[in-house]
Protein backbone atom coordinates (compact mmCIF):
# COMPACT_ATOMS: atom_id res chain seq x y z
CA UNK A 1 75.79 -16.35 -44.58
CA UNK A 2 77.04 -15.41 -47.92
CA UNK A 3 75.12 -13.54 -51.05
CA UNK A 4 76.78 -12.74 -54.31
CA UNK A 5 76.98 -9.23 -55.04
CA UNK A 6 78.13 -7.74 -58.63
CA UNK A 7 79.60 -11.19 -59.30
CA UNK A 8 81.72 -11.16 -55.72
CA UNK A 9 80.92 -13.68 -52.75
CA UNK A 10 80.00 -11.26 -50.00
CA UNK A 11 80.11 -13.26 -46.01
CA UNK A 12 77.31 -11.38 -43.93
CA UNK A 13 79.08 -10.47 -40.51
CA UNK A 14 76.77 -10.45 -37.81
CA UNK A 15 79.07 -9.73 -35.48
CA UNK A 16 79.71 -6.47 -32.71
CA UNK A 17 81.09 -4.80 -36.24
CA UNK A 18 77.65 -5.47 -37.69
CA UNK A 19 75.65 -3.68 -34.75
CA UNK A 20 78.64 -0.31 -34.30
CA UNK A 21 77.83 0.30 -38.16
CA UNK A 22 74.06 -0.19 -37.51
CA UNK A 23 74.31 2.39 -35.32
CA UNK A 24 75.53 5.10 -37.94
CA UNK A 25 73.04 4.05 -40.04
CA UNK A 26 70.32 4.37 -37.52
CA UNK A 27 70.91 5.38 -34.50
CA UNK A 28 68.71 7.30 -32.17
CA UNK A 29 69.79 10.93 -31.87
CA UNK A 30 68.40 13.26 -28.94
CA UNK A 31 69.60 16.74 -28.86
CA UNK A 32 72.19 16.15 -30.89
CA UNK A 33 73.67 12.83 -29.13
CA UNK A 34 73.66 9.59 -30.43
CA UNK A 35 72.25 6.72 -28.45
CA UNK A 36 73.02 3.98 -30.70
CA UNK A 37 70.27 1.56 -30.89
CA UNK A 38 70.43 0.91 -34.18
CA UNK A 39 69.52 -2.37 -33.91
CA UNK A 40 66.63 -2.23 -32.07
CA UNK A 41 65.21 0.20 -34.34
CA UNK A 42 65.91 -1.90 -37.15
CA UNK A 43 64.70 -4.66 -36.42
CA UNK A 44 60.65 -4.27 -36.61
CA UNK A 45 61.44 -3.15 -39.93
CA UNK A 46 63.25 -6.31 -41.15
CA UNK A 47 60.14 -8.06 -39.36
CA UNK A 48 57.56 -6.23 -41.60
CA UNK A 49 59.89 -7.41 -44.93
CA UNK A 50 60.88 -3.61 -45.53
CA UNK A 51 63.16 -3.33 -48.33
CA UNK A 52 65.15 -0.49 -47.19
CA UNK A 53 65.91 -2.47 -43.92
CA UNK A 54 67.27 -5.14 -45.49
CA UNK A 55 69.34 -2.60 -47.42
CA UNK A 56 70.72 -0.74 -44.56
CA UNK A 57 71.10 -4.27 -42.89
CA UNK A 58 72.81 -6.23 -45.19
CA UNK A 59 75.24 -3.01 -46.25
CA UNK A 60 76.29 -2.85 -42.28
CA UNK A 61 76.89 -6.67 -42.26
CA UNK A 62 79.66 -6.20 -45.01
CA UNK A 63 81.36 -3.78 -43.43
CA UNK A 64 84.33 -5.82 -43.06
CA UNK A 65 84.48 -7.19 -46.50
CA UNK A 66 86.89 -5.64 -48.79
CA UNK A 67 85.91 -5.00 -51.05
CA UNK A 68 82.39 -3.60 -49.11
CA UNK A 69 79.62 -2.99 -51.73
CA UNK A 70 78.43 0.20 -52.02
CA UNK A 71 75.13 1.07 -51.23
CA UNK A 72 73.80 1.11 -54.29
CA UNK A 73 75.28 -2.11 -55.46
CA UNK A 74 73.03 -3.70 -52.17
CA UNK A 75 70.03 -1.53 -53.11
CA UNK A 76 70.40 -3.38 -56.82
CA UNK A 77 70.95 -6.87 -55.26
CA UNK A 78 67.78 -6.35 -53.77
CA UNK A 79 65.98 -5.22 -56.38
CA UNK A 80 67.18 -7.67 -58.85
CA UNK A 81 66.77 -10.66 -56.12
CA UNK A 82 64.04 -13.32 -57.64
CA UNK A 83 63.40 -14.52 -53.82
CA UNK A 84 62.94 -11.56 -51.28
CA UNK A 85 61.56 -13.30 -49.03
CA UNK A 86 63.74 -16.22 -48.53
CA UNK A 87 66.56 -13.51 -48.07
CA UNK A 88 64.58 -11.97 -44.96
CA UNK A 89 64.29 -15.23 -43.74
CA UNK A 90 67.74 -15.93 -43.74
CA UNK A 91 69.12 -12.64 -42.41
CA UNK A 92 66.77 -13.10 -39.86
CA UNK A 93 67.83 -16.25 -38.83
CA UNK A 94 71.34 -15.26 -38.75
CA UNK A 95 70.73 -12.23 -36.34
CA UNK A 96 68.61 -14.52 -33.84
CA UNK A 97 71.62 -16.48 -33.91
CA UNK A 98 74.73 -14.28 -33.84
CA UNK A 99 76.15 -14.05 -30.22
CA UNK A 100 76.46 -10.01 -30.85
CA UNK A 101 72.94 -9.63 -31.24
CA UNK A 102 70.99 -12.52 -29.44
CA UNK A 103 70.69 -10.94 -25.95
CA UNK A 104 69.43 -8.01 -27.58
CA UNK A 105 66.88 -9.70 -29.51
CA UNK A 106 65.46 -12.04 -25.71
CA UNK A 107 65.48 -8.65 -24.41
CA UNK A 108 63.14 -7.21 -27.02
CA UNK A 109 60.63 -10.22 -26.86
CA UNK A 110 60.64 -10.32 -23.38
């Protein structure tokens, strides 16, 4: 998947890269350790069309992009975007599909 960004073709990386940086951004912390599951907190978020998910989402699928937008650059793609909701859509079509996330995802429905 690919989104234009400040003018610059950004590819959205779904990959194992996508989920470790997920996991920074929101991982589960208990007493001070991180559990990862970044993803599967995420992801009832990006369900319910929450902006900030798709933020944090899209931001950890460029992570391998150089140059990576900055968090603010994604917050103002978002803002400025005329169809939200097709862009949910698609990122959420992408994740059900990428092989790093997809057994995560049947285990979640199941």
């Amino acid at each position: 998947m690919e989104i234009t960004i400040n003018k610059q073709k950004q590819v959205l990386n779904f990959g194992v890269r996508f989920v470790r940086e997920l996991d920074k951004i929101a991982s589960l912390s208990v007493k001070g350790v991180s559990l990862g599951m970044g993803l599967t907190k995420t992801l009832p978020g990006l369900q319910s069309y929450d902006a900030a998910v798709l933020s944090d989402i899209i931001y950890a699928a460029t992570v391998t992009n150089s140059p990576q937008p900055s968090r603010n650059d994604v917050d103002d793609y978002i803002d400025g975007c005329e169809n939200l909701e097709e862009i949910f859509t698609q990122v959420t079509e992408e994740i059900n599909n990428a092989n790093a996330t997809k057994a995560a995802l049947k285990n979640m429905k199941a």
